[in-house]
Protein backbone atom coordinates (compact mmCIF):
# COMPACT_ATOMS: atom_id res chain seq x y z
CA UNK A 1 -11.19 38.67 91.81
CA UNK A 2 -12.69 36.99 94.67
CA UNK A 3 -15.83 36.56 93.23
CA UNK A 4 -18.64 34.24 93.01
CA UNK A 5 -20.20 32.00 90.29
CA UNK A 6 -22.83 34.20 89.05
CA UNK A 7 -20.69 36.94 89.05
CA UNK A 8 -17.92 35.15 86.76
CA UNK A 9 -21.02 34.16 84.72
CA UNK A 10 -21.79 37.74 84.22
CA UNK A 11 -18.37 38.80 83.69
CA UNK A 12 -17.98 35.61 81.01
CA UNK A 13 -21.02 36.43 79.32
CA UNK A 14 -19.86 40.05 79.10
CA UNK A 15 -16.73 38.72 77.32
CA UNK A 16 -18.34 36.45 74.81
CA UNK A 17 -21.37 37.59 74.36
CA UNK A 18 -20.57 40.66 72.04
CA UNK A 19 -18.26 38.79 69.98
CA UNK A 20 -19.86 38.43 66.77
CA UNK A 21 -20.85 42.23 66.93
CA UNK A 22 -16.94 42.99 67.96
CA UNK A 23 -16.13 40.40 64.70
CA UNK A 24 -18.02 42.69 62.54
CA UNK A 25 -15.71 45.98 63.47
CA UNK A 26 -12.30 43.74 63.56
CA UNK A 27 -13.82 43.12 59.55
CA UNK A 28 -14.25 46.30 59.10
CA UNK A 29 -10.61 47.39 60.77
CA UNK A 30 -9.47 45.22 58.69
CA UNK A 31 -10.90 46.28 55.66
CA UNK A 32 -9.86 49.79 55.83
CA UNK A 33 -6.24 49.25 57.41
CA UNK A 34 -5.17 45.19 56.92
CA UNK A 35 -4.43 42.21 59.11
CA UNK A 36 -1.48 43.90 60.71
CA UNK A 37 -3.58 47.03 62.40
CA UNK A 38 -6.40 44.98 62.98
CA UNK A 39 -5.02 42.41 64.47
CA UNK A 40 -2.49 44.78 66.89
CA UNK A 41 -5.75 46.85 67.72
CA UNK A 42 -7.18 43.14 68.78
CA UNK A 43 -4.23 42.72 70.71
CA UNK A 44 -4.70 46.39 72.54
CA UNK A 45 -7.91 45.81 73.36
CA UNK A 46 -7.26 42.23 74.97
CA UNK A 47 -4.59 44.04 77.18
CA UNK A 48 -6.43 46.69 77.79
CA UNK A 49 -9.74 44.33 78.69
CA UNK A 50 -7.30 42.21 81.24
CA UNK A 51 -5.82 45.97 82.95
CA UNK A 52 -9.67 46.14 83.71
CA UNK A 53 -9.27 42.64 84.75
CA UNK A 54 -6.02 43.67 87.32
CA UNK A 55 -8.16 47.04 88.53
CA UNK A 56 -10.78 44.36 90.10
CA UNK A 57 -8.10 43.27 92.72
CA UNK A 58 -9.89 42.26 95.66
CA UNK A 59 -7.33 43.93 97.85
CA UNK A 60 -8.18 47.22 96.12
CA UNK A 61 -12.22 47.19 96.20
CA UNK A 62 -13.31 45.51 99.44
CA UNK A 63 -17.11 46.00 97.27
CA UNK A 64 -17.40 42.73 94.42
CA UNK A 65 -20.35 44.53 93.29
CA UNK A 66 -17.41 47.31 91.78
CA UNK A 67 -14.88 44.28 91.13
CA UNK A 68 -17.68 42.78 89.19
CA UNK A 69 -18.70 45.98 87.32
CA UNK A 70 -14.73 46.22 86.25
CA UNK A 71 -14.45 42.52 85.19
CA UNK A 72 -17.86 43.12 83.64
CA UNK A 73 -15.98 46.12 81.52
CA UNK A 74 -12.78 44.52 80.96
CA UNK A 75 -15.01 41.70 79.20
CA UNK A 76 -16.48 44.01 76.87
CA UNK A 77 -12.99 45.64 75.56
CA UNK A 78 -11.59 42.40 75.26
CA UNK A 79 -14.47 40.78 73.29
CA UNK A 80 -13.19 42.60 70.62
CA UNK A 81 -9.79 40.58 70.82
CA UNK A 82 -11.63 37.46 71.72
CA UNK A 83 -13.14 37.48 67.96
CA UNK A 84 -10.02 37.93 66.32
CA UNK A 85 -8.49 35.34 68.20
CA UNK A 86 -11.21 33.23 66.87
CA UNK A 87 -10.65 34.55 63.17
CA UNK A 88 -6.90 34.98 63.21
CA UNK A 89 -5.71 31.06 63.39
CA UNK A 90 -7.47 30.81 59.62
CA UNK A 91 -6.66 33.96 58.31
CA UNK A 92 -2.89 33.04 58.58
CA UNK A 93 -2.59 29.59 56.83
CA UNK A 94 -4.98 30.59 53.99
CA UNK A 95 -2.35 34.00 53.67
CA UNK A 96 0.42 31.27 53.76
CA UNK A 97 -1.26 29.25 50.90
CA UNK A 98 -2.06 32.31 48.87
CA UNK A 99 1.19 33.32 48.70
CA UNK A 100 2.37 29.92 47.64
CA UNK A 101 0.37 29.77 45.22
CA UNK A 102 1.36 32.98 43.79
CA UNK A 103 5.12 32.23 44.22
CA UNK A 104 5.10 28.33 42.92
CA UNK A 105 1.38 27.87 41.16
CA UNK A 106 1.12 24.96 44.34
CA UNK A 107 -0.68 25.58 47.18
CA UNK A 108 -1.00 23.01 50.53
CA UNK A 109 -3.52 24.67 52.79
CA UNK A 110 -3.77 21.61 54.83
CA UNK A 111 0.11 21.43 55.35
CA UNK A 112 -0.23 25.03 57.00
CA UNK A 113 -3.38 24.56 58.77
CA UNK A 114 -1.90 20.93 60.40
CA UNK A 115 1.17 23.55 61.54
CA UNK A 116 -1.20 26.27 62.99
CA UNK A 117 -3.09 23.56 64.74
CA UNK A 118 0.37 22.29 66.57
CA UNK A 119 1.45 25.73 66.99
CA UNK A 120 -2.23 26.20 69.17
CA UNK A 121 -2.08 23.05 70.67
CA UNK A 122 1.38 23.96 71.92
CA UNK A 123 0.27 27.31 73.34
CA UNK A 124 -2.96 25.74 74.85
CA UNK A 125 -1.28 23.39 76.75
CA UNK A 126 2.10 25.69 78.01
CA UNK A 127 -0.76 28.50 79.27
CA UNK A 128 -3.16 26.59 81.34
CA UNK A 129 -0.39 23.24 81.87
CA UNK A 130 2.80 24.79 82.74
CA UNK A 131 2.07 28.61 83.66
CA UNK A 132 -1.62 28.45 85.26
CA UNK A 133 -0.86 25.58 87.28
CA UNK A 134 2.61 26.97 88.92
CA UNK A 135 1.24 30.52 89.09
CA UNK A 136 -2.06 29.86 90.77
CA UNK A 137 -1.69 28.49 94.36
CA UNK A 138 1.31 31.52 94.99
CA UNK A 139 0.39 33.28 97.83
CA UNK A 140 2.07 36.44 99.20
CA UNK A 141 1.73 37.68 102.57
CA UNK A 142 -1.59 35.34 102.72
CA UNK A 143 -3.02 36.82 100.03
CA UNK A 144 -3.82 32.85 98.29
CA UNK A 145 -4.92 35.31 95.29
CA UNK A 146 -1.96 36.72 93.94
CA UNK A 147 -0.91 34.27 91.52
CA UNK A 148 -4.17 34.38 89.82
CA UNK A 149 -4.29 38.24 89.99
CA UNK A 150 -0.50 37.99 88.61
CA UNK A 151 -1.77 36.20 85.74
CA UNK A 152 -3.61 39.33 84.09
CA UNK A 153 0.56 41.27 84.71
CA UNK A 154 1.14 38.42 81.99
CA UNK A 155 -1.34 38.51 79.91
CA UNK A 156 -0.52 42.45 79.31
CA UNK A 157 2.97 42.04 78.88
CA UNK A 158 2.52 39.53 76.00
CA UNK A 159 -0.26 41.08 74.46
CA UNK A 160 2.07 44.61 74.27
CA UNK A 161 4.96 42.35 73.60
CA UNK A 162 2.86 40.96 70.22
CA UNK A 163 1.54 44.00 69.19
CA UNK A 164 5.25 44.72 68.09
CA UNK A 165 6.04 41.36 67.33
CA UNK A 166 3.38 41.89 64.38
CA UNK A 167 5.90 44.35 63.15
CA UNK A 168 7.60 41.27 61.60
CA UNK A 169 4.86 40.06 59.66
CA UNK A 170 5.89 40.45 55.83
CA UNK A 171 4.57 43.44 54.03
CA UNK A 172 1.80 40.91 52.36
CA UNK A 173 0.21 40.88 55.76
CA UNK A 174 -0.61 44.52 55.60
CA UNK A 175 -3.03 43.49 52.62
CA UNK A 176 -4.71 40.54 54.12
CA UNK A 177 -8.34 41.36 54.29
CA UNK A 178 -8.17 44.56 52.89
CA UNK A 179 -10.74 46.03 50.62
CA UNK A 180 -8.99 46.65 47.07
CA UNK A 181 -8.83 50.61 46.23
CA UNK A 182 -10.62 49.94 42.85
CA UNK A 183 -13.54 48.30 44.19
């Protein structure tokens, strides 16, 4: 984005700061429509938060007060991601458990909470280790910004690509967190 420290402050602030209030409405998503929705409208608004991200090209607004202002925005729709992505690695190993216990009257939490915690460690370290540090120095036609500005093209494509990956999730999934109807 070509911009400077305090303006990637405000932009990062702009991102994290309304998570808890965007944690709230993902609950309350959730509530009325299940895991599944909730968690593909997380995934929508992350994509949709980094396409604000991609619109602050420094090749397209020569102004980083407008680059900022778009970064700023893209920060606030993807908050609302951000917070499920903080929620979502414990709602799926206590699902897991629940429905082993249900099935087989056993239930190892910890099992499926050690595998989510490999699973993240293994996607931690492939983003920033493997993609982040091929994809940033690429430079094209001498713009040294490109692979970072290529990065967001990723993000989006996996985000859209998950939001139908979800579809896979067993049926069970479309009850996790749900209010019951009797209540």
């Amino acid at each position: 984005m070509g911009l400077n420290g305090f303006q990637i402050a405000i932009i990062n602030a702009s991102a994290f700061a309304p998570v808890p209030i965007m944690l709230i409405f993902y609950r309350m998503v959730m509530a009325k429509k299940g895991y599944r929705f909730a968690f593909q409208t997380a995934l929508a608004s992350f994509g949709l938060g980094m396409l604000f991200m991609c619109l602050a090209y420094v090749r397209w607004f020569p102004s980083s007060m407008i680059r900022m202002i778009l970064g700023a925005t893209g920060g606030v729709i993807s908050s609302y991601g951000i917070g499920a992505f903080f929620s979502a690695p414990t709602a799926m190993p206590t699902q897991i458990a629940a429905e082993e216990k249900k099935r087989t009257g056993k239930s190892h939490p910890s099992m499926y909470f050690a595998v989510q915690g490999i699973v993240n460690s293994i996607v931690a370290a492939v983003g920033p280790g493997l993609i982040w540090v091929n994809l940033r120095n690429v430079s094209v036609n001498g713009n040294d910004l490109f692979g970072t500005h290529a990065m967001t093209y990723i993000v989006i494509l996996f985000c859209v690509l998950s939001i139908f990956a979800c579809k896979l999730l067993p049926g069970e999934y479309d009850e996790l967190g749900r209010k019951s109807k009797n209540k």
